[in-house]
N, C-alpha and C. Protein backbone atom coordinates (compact mmCIF):
# COMPACT_ATOMS: atom_id res chain seq x y z
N UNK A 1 4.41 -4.77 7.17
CA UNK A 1 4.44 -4.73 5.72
C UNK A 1 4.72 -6.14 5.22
N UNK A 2 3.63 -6.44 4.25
CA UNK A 2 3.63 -7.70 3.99
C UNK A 2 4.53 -8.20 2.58
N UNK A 3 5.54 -8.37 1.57
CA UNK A 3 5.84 -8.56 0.80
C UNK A 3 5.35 -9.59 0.05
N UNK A 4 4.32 -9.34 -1.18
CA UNK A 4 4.12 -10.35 -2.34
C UNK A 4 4.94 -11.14 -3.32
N UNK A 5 5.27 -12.17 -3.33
CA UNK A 5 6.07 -12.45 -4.45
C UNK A 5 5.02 -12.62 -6.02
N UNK A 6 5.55 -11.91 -7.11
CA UNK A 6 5.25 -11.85 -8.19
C UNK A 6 5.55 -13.03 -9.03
N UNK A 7 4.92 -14.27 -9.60
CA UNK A 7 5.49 -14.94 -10.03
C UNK A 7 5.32 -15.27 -11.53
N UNK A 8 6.59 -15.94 -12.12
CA UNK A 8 6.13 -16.06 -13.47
C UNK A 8 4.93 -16.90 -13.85
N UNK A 9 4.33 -16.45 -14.15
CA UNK A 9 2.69 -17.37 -14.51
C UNK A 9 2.99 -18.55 -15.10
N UNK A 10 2.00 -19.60 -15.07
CA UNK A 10 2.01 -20.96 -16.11
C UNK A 10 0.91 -20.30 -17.06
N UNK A 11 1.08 -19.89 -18.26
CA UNK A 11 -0.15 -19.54 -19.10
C UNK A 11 -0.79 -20.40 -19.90
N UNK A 12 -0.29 -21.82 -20.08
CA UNK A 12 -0.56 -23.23 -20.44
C UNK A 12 -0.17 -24.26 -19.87
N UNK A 13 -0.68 -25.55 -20.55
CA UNK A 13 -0.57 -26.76 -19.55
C UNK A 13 0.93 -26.75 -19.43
N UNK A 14 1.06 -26.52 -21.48
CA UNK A 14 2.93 -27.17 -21.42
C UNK A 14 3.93 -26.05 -21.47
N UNK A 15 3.24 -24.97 -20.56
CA UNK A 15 4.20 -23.73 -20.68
C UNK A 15 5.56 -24.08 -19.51
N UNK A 16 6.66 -24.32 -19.86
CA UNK A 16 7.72 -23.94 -18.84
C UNK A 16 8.29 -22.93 -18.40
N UNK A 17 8.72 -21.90 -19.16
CA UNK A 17 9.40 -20.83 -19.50
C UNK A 17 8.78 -19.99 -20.18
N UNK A 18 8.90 -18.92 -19.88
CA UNK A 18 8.16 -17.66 -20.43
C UNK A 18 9.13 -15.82 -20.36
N UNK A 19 9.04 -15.54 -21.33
CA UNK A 19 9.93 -14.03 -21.64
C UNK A 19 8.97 -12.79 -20.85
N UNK A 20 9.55 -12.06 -20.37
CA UNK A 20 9.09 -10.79 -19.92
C UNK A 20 9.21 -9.50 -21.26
N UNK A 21 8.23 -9.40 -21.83
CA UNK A 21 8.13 -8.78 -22.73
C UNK A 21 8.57 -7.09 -22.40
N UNK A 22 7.36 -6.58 -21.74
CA UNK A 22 7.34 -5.20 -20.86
C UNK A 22 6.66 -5.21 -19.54
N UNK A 23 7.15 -4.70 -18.94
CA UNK A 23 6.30 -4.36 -17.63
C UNK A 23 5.52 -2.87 -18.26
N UNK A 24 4.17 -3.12 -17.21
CA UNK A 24 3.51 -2.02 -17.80
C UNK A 24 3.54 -1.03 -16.13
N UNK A 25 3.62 -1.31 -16.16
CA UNK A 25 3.70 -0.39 -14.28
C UNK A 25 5.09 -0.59 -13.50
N UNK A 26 5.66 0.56 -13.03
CA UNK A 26 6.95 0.66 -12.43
C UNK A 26 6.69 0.96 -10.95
N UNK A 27 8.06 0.75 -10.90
CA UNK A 27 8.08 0.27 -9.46
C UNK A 27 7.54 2.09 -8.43
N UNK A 28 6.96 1.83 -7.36
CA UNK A 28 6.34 2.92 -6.39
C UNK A 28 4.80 2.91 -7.32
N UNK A 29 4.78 2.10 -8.22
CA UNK A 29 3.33 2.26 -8.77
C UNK A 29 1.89 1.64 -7.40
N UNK A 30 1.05 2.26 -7.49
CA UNK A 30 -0.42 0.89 -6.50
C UNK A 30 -0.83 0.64 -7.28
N UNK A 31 -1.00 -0.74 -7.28
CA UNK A 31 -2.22 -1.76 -8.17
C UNK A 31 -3.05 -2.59 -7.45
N UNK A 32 -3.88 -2.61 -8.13
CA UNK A 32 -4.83 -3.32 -7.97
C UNK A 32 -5.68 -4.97 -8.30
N UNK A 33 -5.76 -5.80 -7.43
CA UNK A 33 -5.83 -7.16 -7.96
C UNK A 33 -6.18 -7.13 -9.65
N UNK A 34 -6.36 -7.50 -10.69
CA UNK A 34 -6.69 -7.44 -11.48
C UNK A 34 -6.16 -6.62 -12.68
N UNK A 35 -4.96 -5.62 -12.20
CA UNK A 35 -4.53 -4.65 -13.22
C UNK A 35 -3.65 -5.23 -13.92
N UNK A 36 -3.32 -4.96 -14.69
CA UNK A 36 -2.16 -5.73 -15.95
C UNK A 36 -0.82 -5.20 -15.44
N UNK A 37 0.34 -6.22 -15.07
CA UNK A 37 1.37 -5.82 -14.84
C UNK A 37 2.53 -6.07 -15.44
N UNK A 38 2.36 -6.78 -16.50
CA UNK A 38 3.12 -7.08 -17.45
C UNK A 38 2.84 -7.38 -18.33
N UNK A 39 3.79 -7.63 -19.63
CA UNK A 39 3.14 -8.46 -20.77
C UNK A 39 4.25 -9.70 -21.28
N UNK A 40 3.71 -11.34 -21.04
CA UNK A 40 5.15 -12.13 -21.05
C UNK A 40 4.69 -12.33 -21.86
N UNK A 41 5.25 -13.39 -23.01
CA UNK A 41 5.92 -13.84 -24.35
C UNK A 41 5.97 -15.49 -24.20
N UNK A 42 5.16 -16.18 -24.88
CA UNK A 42 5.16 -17.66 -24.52
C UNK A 42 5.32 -17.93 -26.09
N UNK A 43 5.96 -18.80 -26.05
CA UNK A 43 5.92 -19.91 -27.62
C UNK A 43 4.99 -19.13 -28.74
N UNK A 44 3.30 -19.14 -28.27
CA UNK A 44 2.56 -19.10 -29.18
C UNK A 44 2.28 -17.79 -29.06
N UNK A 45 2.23 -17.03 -28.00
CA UNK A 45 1.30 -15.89 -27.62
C UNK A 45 2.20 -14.43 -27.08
N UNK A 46 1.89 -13.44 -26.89
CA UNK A 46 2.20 -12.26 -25.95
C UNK A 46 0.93 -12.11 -25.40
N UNK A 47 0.79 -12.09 -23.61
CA UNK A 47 -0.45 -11.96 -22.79
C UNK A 47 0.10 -11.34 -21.40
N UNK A 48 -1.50 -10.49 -21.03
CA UNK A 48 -1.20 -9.69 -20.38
C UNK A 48 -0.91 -10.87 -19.03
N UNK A 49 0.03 -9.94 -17.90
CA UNK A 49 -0.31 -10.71 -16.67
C UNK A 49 -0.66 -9.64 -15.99
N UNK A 50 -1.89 -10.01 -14.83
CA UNK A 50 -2.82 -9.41 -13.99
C UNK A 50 -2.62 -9.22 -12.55
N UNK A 51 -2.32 -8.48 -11.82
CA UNK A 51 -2.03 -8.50 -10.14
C UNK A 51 -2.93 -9.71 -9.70
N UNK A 52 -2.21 -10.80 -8.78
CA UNK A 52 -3.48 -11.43 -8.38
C UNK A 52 -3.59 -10.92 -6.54
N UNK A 53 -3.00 -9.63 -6.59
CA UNK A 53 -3.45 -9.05 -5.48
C UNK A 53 -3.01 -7.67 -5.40
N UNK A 54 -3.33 -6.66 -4.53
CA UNK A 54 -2.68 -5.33 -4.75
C UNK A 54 -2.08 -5.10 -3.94
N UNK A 55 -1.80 -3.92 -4.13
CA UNK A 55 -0.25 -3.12 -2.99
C UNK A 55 0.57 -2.41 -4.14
N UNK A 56 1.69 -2.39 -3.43
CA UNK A 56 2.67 -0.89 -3.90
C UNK A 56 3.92 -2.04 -4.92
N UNK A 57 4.16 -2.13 -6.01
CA UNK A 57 4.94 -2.69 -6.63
C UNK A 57 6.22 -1.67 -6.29
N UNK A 58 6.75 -2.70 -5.58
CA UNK A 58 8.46 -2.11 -5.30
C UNK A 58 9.61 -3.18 -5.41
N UNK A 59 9.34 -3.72 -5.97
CA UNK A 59 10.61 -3.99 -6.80
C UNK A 59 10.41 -4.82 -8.26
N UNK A 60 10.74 -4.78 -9.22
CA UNK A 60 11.00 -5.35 -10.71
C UNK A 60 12.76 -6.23 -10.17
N UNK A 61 12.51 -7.11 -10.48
CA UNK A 61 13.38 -8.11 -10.24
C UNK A 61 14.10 -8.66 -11.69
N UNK A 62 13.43 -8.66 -12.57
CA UNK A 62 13.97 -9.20 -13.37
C UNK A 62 13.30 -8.07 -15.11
N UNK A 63 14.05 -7.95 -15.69
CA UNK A 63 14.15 -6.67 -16.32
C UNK A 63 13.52 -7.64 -18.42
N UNK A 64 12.93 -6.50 -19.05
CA UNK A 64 12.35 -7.11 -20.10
C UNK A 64 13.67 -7.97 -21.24
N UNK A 65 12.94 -9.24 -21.54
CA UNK A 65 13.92 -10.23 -22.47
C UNK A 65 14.22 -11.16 -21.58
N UNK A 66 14.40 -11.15 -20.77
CA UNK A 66 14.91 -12.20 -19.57
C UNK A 66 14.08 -13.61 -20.01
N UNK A 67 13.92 -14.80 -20.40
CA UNK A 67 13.37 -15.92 -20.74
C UNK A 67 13.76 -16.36 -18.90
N UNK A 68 12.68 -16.89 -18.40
CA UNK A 68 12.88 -17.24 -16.95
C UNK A 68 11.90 -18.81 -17.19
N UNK A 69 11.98 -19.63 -16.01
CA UNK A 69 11.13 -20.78 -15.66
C UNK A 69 9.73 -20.37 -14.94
N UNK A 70 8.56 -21.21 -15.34
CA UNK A 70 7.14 -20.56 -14.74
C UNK A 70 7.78 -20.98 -12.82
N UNK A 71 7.47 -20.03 -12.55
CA UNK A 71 7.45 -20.06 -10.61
C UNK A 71 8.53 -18.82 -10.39
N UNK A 72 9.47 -18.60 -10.98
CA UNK A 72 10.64 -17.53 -11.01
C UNK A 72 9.79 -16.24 -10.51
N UNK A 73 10.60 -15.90 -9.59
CA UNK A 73 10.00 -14.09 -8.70
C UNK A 73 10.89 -13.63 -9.95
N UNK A 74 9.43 -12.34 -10.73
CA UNK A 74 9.98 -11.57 -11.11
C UNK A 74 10.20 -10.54 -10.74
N UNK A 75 8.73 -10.11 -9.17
CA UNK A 75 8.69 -8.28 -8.96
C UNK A 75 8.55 -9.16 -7.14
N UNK A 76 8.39 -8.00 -6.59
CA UNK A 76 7.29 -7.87 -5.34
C UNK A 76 6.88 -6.88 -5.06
N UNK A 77 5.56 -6.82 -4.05
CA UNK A 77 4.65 -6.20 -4.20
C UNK A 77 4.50 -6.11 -2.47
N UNK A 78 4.24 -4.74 -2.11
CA UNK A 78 4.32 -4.45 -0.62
C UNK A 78 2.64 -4.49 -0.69
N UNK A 79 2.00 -5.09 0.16
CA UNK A 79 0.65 -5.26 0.32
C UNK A 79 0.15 -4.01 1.31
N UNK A 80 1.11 -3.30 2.35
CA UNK A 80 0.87 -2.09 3.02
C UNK A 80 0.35 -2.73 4.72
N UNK A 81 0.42 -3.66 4.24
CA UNK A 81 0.23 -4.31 6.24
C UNK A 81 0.80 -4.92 6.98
């Protein structure tokens, strides 16, 4: 079993920090590369973030409002191998 780290996205050049708005999928959820797994909160915007791989989301690490630095593990993600 492979563990993914989930990370806070850079959603711009001069993004540092970014809010976890909602998670849209809980944990024992499967996703799929591409599914929306959150929604963070930047300066200008609220945007979705997308699996950039799939497996079994088992753990939420860091819970909605949290303002974190872009690279910060928010979830991980069991890939199943």
């Amino acid at each position: 079993m492979a563990r993914i780290a989930i990370e806070m996205p850079k959603l711009g050049y001069d993004m540092e920090v970014g809010t976890i708005a909602a998670w849209t999928r809980k944990v024992g959820d499967v996703v799929s590369r591409g599914d929306v797994l959150a929604e963070i909160e930047t300066e200008k915007s609220t945007v979705e973030m997308e699996a950039l791989a799939g497996g079994t989301l088992v753990e939420i690490a860091l819970e909605p409002g949290k303002e974190v630095p872009v690279g910060t593990v928010i979830g991980w993600l069991d890939d199943g191998q």
